[in-house]
C-alpha atoms as a PDB file:
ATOM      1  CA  UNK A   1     -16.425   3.000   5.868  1.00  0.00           C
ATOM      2  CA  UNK A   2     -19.876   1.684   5.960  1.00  0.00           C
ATOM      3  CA  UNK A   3     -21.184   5.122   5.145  1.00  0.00           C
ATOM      4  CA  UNK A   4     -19.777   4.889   1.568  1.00  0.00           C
ATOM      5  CA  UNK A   5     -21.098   1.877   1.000  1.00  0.00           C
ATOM      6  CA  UNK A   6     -24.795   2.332   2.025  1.00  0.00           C
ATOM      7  CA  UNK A   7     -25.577   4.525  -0.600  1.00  0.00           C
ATOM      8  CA  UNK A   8     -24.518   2.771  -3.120  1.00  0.00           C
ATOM      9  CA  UNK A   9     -27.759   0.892  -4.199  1.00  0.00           C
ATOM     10  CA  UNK A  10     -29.751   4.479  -3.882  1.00  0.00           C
ATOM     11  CA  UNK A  11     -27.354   6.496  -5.970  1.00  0.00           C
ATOM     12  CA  UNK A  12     -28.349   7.724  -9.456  1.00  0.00           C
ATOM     13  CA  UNK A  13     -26.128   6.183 -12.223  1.00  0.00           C
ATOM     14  CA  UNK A  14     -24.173   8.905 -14.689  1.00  0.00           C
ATOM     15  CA  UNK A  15     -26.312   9.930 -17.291  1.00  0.00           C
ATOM     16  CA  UNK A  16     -23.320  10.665 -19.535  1.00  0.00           C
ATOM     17  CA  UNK A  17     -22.977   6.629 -20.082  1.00  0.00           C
ATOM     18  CA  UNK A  18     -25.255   3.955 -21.959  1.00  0.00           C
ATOM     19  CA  UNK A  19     -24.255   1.666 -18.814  1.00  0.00           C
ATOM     20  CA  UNK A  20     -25.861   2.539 -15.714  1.00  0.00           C
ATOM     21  CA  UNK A  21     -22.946   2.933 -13.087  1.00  0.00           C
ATOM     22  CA  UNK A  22     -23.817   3.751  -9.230  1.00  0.00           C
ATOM     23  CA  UNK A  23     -21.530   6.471  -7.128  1.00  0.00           C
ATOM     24  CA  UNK A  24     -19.808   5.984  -3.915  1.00  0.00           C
ATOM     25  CA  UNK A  25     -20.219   9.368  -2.556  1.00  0.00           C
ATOM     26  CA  UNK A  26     -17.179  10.916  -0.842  1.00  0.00           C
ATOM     27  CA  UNK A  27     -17.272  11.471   3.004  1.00  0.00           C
ATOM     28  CA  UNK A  28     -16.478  15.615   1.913  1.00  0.00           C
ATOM     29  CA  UNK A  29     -16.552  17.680  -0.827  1.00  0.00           C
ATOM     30  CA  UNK A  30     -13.547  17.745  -3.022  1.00  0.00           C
ATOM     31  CA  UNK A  31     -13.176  21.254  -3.944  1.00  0.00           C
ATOM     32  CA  UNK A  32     -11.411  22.510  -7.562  1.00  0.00           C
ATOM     33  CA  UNK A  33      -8.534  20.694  -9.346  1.00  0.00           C
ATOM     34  CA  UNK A  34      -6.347  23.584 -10.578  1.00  0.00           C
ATOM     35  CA  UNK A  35      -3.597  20.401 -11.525  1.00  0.00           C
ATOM     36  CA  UNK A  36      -6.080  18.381 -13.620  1.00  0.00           C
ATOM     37  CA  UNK A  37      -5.000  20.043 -16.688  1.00  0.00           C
ATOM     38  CA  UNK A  38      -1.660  19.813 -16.216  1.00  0.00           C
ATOM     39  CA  UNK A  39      -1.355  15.935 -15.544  1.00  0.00           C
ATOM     40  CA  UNK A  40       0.022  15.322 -19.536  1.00  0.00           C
ATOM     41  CA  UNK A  41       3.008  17.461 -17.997  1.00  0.00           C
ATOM     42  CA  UNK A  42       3.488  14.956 -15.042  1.00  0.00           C
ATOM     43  CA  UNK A  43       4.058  12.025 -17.259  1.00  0.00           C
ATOM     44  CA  UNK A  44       7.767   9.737 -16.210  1.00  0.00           C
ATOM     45  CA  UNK A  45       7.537   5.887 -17.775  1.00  0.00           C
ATOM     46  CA  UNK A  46       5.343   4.345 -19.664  1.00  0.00           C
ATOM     47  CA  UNK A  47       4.356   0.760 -19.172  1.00  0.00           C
ATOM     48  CA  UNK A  48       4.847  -0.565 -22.222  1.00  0.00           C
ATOM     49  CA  UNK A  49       9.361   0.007 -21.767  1.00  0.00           C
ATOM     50  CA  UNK A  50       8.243  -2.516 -18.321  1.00  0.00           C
ATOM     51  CA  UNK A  51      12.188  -1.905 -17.454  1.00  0.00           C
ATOM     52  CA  UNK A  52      11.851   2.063 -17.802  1.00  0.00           C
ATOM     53  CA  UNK A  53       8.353   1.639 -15.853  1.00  0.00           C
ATOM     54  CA  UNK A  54      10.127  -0.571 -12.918  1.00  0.00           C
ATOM     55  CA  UNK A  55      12.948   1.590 -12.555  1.00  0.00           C
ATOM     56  CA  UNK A  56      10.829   4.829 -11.654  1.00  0.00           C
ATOM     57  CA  UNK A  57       8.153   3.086  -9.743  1.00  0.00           C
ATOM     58  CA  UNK A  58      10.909   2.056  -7.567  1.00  0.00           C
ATOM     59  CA  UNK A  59      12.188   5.554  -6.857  1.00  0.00           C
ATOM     60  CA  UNK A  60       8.482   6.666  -5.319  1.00  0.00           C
ATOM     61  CA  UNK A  61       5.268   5.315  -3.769  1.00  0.00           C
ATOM     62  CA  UNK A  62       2.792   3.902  -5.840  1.00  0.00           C
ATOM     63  CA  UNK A  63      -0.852   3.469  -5.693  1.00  0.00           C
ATOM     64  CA  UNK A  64       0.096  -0.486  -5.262  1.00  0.00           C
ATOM     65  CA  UNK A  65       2.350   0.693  -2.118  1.00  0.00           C
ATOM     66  CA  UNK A  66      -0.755   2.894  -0.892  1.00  0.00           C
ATOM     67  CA  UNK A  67      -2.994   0.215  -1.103  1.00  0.00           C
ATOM     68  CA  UNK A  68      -1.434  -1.227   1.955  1.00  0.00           C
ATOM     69  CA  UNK A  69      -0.795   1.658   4.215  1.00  0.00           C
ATOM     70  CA  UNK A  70      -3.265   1.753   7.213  1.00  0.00           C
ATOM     71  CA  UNK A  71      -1.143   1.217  10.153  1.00  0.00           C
ATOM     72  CA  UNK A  72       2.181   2.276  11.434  1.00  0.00           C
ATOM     73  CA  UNK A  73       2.752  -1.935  11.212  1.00  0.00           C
ATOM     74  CA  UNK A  74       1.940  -1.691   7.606  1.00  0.00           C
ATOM     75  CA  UNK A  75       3.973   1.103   6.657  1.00  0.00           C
ATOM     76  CA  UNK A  76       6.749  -0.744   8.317  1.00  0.00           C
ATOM     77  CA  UNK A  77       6.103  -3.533   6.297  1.00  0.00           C
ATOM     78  CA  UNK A  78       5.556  -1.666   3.090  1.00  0.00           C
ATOM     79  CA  UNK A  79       9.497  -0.322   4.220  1.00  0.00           C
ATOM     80  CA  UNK A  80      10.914  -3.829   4.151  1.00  0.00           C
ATOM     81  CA  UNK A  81       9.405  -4.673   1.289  1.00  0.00           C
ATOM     82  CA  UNK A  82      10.372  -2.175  -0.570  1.00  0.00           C
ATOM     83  CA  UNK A  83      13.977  -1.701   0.639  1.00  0.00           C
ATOM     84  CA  UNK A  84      14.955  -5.838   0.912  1.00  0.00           C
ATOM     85  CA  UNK A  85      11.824  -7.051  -2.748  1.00  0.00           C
ATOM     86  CA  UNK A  86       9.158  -9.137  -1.924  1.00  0.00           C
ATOM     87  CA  UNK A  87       9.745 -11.996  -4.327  1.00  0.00           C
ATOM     88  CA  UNK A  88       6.371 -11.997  -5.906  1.00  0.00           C
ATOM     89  CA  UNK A  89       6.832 -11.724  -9.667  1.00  0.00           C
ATOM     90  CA  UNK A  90       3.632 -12.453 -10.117  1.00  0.00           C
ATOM     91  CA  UNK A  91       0.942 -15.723 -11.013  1.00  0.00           C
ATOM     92  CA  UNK A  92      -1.892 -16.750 -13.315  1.00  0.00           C
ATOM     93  CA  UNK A  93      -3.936 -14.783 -11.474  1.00  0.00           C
ATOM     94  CA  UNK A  94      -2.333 -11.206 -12.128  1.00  0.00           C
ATOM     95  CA  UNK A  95      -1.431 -13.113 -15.277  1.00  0.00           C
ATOM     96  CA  UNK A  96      -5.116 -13.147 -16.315  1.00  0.00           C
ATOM     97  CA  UNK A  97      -5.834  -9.800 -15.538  1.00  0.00           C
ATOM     98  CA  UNK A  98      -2.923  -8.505 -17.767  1.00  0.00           C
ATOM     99  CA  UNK A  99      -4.634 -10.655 -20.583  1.00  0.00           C
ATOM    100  CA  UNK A 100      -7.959  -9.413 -19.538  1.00  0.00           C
ATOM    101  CA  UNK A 101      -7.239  -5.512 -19.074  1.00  0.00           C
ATOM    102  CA  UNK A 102      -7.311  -4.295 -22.878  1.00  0.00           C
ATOM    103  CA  UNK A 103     -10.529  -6.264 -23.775  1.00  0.00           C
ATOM    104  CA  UNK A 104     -12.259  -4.365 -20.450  1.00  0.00           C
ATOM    105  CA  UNK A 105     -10.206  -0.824 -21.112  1.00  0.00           C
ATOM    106  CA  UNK A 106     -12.275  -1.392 -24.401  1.00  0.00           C
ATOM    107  CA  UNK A 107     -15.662  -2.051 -23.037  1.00  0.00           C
ATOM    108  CA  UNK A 108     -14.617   1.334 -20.851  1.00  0.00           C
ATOM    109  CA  UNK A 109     -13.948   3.612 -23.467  1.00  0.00           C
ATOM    110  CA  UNK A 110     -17.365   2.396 -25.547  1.00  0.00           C
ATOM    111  CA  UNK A 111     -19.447   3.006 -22.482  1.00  0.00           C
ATOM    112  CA  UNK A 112     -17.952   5.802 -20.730  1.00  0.00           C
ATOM    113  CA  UNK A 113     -15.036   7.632 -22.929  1.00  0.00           C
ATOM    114  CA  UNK A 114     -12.576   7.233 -20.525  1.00  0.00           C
ATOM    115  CA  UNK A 115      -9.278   6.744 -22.736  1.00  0.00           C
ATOM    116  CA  UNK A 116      -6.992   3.566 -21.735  1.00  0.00           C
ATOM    117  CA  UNK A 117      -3.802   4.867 -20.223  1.00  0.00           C
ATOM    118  CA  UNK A 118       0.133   2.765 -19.772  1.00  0.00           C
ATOM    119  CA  UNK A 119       1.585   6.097 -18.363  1.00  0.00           C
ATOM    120  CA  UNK A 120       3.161   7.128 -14.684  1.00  0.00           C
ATOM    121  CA  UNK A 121       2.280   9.969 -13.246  1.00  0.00           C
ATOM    122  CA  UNK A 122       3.692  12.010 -10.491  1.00  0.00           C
ATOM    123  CA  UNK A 123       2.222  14.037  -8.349  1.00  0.00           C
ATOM    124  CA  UNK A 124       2.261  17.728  -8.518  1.00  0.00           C
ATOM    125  CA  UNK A 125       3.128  18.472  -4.640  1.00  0.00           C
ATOM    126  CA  UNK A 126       5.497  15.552  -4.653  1.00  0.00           C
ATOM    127  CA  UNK A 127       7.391  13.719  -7.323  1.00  0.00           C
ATOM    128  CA  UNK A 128       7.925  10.819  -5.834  1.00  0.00           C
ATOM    129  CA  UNK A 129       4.301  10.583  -5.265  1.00  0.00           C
ATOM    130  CA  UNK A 130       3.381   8.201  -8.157  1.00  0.00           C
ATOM    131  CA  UNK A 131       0.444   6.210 -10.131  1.00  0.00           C
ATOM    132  CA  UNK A 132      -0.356   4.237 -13.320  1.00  0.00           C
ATOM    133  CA  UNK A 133      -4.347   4.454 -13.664  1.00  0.00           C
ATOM    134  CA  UNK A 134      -5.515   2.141 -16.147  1.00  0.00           C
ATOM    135  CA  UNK A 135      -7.675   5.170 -17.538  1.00  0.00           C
ATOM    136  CA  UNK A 136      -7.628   9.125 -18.405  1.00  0.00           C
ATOM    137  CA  UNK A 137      -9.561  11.266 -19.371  1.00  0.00           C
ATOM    138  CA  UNK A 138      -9.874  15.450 -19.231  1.00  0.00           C
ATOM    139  CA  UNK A 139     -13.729  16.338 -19.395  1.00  0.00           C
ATOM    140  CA  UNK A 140     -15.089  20.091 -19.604  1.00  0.00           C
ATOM    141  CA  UNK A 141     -14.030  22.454 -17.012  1.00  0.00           C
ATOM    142  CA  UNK A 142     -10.974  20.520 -16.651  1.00  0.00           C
ATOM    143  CA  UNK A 143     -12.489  18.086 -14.545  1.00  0.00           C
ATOM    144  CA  UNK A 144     -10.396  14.523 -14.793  1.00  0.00           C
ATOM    145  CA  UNK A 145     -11.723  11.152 -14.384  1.00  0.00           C
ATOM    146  CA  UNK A 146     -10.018   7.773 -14.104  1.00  0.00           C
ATOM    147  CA  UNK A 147     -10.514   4.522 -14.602  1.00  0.00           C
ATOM    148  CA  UNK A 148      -9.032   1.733 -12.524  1.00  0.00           C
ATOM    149  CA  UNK A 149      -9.561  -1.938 -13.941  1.00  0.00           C
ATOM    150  CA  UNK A 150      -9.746  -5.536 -11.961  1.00  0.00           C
ATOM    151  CA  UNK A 151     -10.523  -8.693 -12.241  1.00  0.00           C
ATOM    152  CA  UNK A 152     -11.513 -11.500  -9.788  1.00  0.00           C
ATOM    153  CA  UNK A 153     -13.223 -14.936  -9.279  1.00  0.00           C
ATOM    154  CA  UNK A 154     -15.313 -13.257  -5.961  1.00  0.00           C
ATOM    155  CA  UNK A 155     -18.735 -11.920  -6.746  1.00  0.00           C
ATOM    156  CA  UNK A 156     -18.133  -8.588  -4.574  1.00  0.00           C
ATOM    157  CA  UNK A 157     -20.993  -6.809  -3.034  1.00  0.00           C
ATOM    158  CA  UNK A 158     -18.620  -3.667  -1.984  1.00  0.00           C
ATOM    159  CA  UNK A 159     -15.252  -2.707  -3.210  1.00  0.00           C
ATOM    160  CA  UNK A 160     -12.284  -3.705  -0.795  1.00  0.00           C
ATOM    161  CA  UNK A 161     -10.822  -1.291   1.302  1.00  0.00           C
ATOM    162  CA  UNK A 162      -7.207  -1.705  -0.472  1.00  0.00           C
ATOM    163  CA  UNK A 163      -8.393  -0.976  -3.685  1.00  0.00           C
ATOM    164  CA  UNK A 164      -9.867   2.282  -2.078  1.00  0.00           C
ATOM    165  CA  UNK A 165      -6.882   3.581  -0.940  1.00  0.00           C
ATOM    166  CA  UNK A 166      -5.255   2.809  -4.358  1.00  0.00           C
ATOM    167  CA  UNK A 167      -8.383   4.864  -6.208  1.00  0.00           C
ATOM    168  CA  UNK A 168      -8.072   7.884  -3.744  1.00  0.00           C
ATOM    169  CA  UNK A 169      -4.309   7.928  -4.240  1.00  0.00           C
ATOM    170  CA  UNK A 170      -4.467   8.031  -7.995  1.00  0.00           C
ATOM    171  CA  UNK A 171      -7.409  10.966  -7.593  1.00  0.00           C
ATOM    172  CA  UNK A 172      -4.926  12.820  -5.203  1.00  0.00           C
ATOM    173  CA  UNK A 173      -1.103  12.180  -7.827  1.00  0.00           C
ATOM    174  CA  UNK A 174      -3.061  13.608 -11.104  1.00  0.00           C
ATOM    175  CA  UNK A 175      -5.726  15.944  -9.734  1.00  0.00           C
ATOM    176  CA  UNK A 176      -9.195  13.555 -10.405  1.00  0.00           C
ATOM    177  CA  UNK A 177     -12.587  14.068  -9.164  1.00  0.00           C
ATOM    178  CA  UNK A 178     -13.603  10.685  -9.412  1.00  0.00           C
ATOM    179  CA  UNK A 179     -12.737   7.225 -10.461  1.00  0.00           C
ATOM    180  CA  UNK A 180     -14.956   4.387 -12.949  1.00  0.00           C
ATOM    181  CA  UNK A 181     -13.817   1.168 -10.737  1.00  0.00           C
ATOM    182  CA  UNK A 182     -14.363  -1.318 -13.166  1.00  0.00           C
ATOM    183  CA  UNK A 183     -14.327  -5.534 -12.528  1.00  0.00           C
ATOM    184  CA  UNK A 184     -15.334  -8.480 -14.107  1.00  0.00           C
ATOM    185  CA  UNK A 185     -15.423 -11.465 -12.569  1.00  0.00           C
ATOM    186  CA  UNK A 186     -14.456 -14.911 -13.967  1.00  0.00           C
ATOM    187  CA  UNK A 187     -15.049 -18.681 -13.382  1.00  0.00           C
ATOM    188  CA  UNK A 188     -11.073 -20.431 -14.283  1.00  0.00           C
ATOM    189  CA  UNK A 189     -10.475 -17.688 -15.920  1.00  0.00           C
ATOM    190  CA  UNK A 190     -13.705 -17.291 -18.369  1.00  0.00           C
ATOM    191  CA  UNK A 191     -15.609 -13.936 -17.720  1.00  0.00           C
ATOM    192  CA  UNK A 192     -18.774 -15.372 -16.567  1.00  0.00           C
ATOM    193  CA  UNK A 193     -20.647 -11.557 -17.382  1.00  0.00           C
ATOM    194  CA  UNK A 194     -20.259  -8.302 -18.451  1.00  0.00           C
ATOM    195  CA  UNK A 195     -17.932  -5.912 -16.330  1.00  0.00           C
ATOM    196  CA  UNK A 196     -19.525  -4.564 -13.382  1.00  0.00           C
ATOM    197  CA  UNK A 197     -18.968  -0.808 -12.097  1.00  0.00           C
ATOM    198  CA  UNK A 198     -18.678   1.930  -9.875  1.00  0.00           C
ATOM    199  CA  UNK A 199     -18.115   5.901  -9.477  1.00  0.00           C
ATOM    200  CA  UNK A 200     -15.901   6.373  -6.570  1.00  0.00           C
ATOM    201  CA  UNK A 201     -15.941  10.447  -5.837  1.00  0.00           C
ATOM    202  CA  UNK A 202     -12.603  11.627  -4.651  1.00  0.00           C
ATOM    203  CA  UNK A 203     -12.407  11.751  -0.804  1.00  0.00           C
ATOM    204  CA  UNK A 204      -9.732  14.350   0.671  1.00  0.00           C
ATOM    205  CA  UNK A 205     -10.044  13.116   4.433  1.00  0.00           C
ATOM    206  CA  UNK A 206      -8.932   9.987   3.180  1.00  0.00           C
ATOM    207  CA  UNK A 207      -6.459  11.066   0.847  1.00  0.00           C
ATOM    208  CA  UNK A 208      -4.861  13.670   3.589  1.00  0.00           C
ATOM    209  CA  UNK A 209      -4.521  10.108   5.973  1.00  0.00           C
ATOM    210  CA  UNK A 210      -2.679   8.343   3.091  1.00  0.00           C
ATOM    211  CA  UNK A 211       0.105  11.168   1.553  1.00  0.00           C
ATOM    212  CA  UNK A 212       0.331  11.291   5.743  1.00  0.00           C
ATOM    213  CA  UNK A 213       1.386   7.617   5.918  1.00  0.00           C
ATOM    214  CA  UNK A 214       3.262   7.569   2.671  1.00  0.00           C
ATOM    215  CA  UNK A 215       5.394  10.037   3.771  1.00  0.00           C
ATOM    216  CA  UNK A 216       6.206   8.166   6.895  1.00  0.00           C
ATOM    217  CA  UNK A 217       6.957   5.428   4.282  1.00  0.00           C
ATOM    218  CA  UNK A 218       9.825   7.912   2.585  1.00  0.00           C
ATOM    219  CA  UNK A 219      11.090   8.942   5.335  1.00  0.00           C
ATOM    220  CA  UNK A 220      11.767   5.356   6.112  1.00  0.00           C
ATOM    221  CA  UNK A 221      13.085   4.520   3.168  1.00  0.00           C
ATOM    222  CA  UNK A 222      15.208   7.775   3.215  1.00  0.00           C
ATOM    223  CA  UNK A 223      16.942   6.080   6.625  1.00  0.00           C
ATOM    224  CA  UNK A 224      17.164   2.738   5.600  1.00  0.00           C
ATOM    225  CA  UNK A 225      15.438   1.782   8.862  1.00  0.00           C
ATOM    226  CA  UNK A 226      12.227  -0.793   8.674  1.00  0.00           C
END
């Protein structure tokens, strides 16, 4: 993982934004997305009817489930979760965030034209293959971007590996090329700057790893065996 990481002081930022924003390159080339214009199609909840959102996010694997897959013990673990609740309903932390994610989906759309987004999407090669990016948007040549919003009181240097995984599995349910991951960091709670970014290219060696492990996920869900 180091690889993606080291170029991310040399890379050029986008010259479509007024905000300079360094890549991650992907490990591969990602080659066409013949599904990117066809993600409005794929649409199942919304967030805003939370119950409605719940109900199908429960019926598939999320980007929030992905984000933990990276062992056979963690798929396991992601099974009894999932199959027996977890109990975490949430805390001022996740709280914030919430409160937080408009203002920032704002700053996103003035600076890169990426449009907010509530909605679930499944996956073309897999319904129950789901995500809710916090961003959408179909540029020329049907090439899709995402967004993908967080907050945090740690000044990072590199983007943890979880929230990887839940980037490359959105880019793999609606057909992206690449992801804006967007934080701002905060000090009890009070943005202490400006939201900090980065282009995250779509990576289909790690993407092929994760549908792999998500299926084994399913399948043990399907049994009713963690």
């Amino acid at each position: 993982m180091l690889s993606l990481f080291a170029v991310e002081d040399a890379a050029q930022a986008t010259s479509r934004s007024a905000v300079a924003c360094p890549a991650i390159a992907a490990n591969s080339p990602a080659p066409a997305r013949s599904m990117a214009s066809s993600y409005r199609s794929r649409i199942v909840a919304d967030s805003t009817d939370r119950v409605a959102w719940l109900r199908a996010r429960s019926r598939g694997i999320t980007a929030t489930d992905v984000a933990g897959l990276s062992t056979q013990h963690s798929v396991r673990a992601a099974a009894r979760q999932k199959l027996h609740g977890s109990g975490f309903s949430g805390n001022v932390f996740t709280d914030h965030g919430r409160a937080r994610e408009p203002e920032i989906a704002a700053w996103v759309r003035s600076n890169y034209g990426i449009e907010p987004s509530t909605s679930l999407f499944r996956s073309a090669h897999d319904a129950r293959h789901l995500a809710t990016p916090d961003g959408v948007v179909l540029r020329a040549a049907d090439t899709l971007e995402l967004a993908e919003i967080k907050t945090t009181n740690k000044s990072w240097r590199s983007i943890p590996r979880h929230y990887l995984r839940q980037v490359w599995w959105q880019q793999y349910v609606l057909g992206a090329e690449r992801t804006l991951f967007v934080w701002e960091q905060h000090e009890n709670f009070v943005p202490v700057a400006e939201p900090e970014c980065r282009w995250i290219d779509r990576d289909d060696n790690q993407i092929a790893i994760l549908v792999g492990l998500a299926d084994q996920l399913l399948n043990l869900l399907t049994t009713g065996r963690s």
